[in-house]
PDB file of N, CA and C in Angstrom:
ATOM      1  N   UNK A   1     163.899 197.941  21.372  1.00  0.00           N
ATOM      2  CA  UNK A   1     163.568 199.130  20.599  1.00  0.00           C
ATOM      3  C   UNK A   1     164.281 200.340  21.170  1.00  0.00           C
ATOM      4  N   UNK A   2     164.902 201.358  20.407  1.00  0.00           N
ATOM      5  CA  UNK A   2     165.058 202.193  20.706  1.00  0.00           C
ATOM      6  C   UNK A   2     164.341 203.531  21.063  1.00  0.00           C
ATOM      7  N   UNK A   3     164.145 204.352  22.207  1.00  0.00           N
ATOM      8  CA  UNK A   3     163.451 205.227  21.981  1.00  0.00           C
ATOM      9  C   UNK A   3     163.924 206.782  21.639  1.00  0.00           C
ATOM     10  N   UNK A   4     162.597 207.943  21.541  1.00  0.00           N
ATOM     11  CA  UNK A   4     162.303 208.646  20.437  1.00  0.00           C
ATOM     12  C   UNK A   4     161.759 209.672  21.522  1.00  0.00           C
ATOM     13  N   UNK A   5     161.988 211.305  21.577  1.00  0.00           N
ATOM     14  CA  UNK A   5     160.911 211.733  22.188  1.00  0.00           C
ATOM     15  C   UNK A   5     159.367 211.547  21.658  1.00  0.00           C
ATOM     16  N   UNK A   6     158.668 210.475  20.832  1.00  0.00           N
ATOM     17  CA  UNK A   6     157.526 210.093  20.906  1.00  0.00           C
ATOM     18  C   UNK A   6     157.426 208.606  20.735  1.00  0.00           C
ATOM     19  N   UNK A   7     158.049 208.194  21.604  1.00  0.00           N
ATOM     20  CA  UNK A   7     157.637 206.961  22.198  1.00  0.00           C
ATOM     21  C   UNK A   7     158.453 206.067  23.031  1.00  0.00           C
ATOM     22  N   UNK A   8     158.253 205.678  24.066  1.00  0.00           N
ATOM     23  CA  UNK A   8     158.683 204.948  25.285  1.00  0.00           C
ATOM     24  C   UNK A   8     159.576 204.252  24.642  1.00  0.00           C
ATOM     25  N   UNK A   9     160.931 204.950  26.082  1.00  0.00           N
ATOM     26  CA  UNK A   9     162.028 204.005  25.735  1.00  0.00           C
ATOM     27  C   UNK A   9     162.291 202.663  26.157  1.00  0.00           C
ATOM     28  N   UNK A  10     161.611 202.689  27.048  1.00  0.00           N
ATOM     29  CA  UNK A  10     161.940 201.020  27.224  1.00  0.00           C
ATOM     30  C   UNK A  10     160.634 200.102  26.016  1.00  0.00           C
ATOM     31  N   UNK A  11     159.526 200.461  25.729  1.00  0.00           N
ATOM     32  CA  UNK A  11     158.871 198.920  24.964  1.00  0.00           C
ATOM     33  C   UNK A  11     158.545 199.714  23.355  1.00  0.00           C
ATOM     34  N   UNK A  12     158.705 201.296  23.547  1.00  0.00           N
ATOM     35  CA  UNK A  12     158.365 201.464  21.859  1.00  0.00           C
ATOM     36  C   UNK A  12     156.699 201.970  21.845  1.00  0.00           C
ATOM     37  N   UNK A  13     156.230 202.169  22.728  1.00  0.00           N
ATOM     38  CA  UNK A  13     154.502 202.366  22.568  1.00  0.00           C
ATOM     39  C   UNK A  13     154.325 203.763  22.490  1.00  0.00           C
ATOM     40  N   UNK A  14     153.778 204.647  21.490  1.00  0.00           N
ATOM     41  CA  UNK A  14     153.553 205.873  21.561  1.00  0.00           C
ATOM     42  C   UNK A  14     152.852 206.616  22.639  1.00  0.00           C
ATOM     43  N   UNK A  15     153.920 207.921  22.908  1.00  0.00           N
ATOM     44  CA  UNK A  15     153.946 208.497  24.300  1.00  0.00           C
ATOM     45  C   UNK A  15     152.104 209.657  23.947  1.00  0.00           C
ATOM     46  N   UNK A  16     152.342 209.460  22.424  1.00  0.00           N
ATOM     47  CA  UNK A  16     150.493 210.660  22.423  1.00  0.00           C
ATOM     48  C   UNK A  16     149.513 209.703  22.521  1.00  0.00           C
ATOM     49  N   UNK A  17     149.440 208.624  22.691  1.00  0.00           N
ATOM     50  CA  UNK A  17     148.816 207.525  22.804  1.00  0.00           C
ATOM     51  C   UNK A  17     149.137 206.517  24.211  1.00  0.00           C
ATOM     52  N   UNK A  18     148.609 207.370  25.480  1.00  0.00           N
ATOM     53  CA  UNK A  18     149.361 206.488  26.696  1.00  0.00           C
ATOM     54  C   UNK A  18     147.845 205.421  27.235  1.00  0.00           C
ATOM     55  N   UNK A  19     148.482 204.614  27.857  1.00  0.00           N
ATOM     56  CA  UNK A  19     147.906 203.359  28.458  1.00  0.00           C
ATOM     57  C   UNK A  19     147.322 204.101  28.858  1.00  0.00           C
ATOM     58  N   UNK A  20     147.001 204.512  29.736  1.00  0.00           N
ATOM     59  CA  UNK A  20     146.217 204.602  30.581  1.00  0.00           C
ATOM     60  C   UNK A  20     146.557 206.373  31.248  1.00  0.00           C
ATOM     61  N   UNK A  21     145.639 207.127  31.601  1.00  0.00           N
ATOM     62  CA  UNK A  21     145.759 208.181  32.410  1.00  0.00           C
ATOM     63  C   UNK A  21     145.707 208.509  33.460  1.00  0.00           C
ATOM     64  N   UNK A  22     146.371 208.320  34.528  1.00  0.00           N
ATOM     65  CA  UNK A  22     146.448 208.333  35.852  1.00  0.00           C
ATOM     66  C   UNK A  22     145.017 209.376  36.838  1.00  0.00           C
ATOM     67  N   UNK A  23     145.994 210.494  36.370  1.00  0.00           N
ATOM     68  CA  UNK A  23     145.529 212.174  36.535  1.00  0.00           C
ATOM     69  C   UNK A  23     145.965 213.339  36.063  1.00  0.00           C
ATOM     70  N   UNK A  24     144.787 214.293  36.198  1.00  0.00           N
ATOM     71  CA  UNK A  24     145.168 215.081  35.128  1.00  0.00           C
ATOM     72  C   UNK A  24     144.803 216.792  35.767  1.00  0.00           C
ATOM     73  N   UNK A  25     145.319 217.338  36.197  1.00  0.00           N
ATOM     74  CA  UNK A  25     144.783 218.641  36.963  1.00  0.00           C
ATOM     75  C   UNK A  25     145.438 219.694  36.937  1.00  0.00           C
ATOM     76  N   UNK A  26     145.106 220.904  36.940  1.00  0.00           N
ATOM     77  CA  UNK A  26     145.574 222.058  36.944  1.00  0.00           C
ATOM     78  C   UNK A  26     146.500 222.909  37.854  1.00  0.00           C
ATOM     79  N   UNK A  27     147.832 223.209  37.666  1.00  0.00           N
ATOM     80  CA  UNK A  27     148.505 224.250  38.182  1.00  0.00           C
ATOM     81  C   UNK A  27     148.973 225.117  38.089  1.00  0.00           C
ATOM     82  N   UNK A  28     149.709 226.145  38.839  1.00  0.00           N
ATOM     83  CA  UNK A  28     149.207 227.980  38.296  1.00  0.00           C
ATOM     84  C   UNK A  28     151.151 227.149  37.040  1.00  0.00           C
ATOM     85  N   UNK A  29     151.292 226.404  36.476  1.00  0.00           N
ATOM     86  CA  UNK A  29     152.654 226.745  35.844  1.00  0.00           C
ATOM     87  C   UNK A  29     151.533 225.911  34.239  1.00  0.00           C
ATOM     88  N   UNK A  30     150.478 225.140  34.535  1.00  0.00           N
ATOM     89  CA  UNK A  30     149.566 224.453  33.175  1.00  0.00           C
ATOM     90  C   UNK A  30     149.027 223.348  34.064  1.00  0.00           C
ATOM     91  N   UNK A  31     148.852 222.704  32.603  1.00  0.00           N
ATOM     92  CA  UNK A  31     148.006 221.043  33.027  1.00  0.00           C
ATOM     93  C   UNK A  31     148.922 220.165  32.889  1.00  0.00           C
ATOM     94  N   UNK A  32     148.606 219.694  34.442  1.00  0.00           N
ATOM     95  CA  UNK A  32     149.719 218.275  34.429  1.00  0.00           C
ATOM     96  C   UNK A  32     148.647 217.138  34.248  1.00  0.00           C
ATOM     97  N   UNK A  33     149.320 216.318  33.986  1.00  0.00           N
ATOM     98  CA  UNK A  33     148.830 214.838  33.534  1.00  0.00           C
ATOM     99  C   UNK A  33     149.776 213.653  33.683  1.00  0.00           C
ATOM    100  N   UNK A  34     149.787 213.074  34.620  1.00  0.00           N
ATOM    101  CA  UNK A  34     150.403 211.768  34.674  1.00  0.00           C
ATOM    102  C   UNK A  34     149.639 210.468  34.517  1.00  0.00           C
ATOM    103  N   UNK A  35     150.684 209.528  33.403  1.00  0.00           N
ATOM    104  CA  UNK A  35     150.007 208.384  32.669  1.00  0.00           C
ATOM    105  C   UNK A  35     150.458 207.562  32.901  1.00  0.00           C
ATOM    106  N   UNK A  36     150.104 206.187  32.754  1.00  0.00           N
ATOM    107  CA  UNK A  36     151.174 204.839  32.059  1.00  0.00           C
ATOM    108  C   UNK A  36     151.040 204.132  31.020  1.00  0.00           C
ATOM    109  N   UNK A  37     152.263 203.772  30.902  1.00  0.00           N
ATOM    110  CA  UNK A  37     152.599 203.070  29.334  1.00  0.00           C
ATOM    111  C   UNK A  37     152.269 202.340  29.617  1.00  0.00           C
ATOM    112  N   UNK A  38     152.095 200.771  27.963  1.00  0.00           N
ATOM    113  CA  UNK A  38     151.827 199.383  28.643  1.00  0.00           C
ATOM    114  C   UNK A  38     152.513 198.650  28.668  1.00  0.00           C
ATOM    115  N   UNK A  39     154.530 199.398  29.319  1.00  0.00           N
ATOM    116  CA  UNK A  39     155.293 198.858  30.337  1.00  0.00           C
ATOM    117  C   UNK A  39     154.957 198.745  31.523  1.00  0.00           C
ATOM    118  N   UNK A  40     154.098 199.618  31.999  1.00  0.00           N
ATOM    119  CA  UNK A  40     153.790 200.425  33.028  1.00  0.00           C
ATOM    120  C   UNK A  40     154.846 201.552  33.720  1.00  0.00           C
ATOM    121  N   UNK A  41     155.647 201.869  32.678  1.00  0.00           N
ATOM    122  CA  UNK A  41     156.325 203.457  33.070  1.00  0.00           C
ATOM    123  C   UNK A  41     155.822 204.267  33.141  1.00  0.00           C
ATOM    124  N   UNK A  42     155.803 205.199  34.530  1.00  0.00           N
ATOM    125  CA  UNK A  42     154.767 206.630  34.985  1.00  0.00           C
ATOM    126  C   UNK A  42     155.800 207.033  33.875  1.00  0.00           C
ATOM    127  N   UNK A  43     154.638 208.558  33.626  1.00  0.00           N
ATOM    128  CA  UNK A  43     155.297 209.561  33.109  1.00  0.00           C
ATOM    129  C   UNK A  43     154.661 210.790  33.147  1.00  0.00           C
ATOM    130  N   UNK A  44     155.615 211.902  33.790  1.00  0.00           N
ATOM    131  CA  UNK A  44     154.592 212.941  33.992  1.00  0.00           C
ATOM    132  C   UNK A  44     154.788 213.991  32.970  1.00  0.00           C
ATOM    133  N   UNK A  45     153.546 214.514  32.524  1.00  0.00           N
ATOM    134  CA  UNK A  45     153.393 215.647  31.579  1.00  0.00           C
ATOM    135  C   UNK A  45     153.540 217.066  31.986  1.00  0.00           C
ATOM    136  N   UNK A  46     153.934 218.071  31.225  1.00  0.00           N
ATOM    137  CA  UNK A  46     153.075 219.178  31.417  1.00  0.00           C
ATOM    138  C   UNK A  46     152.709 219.997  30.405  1.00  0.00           C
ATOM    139  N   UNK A  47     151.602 220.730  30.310  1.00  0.00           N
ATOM    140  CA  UNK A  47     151.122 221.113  28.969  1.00  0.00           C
ATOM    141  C   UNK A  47     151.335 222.732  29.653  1.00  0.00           C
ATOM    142  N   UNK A  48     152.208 223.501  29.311  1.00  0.00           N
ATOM    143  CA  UNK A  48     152.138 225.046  29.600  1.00  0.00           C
ATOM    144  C   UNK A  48     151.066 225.694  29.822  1.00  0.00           C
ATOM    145  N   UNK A  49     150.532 226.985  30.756  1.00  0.00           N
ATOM    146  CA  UNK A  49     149.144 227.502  30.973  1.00  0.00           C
ATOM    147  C   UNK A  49     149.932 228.425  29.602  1.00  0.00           C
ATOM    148  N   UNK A  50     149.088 228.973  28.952  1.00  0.00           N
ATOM    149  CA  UNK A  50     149.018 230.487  28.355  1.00  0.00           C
ATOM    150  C   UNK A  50     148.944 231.368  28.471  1.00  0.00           C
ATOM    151  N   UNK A  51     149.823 232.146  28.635  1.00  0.00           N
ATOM    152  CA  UNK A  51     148.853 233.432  29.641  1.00  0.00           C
ATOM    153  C   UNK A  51     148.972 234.649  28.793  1.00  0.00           C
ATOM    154  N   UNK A  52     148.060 235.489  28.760  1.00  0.00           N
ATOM    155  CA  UNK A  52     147.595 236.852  27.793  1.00  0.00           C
ATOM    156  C   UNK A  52     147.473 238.269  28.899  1.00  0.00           C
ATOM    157  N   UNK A  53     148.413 238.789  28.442  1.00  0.00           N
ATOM    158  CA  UNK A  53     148.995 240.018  29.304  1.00  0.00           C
ATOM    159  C   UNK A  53     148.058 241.452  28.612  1.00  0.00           C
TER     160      UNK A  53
END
């Protein structure tokens, strides 16, 4: 399979839909979250903080 920025390039399994969630915690740049596919490829996230000036 080829991949897509939404879904794993090596087996094809959707990346908004991960195996499993490692961890998931807060830093002053957002929320990170690292998962695995059910290749078992880590993959680390980050979701931007927001910030209101």
């Amino acid at each position: 399979m080829t991949g897509s920025d939404h879904h794993c390039a090596r087996c094809g399994w959707p990346i908004d839909q991960p195996f499993q969630v490692l961890s998931r915690h807060r830093t002053s740049e957002g929320l990170v979250t690292y998962t695995r596919c059910a290749c078992g490829l880590l993959r680390m996230h980050l979701t931007p903080a927001t910030s209101t000036i």
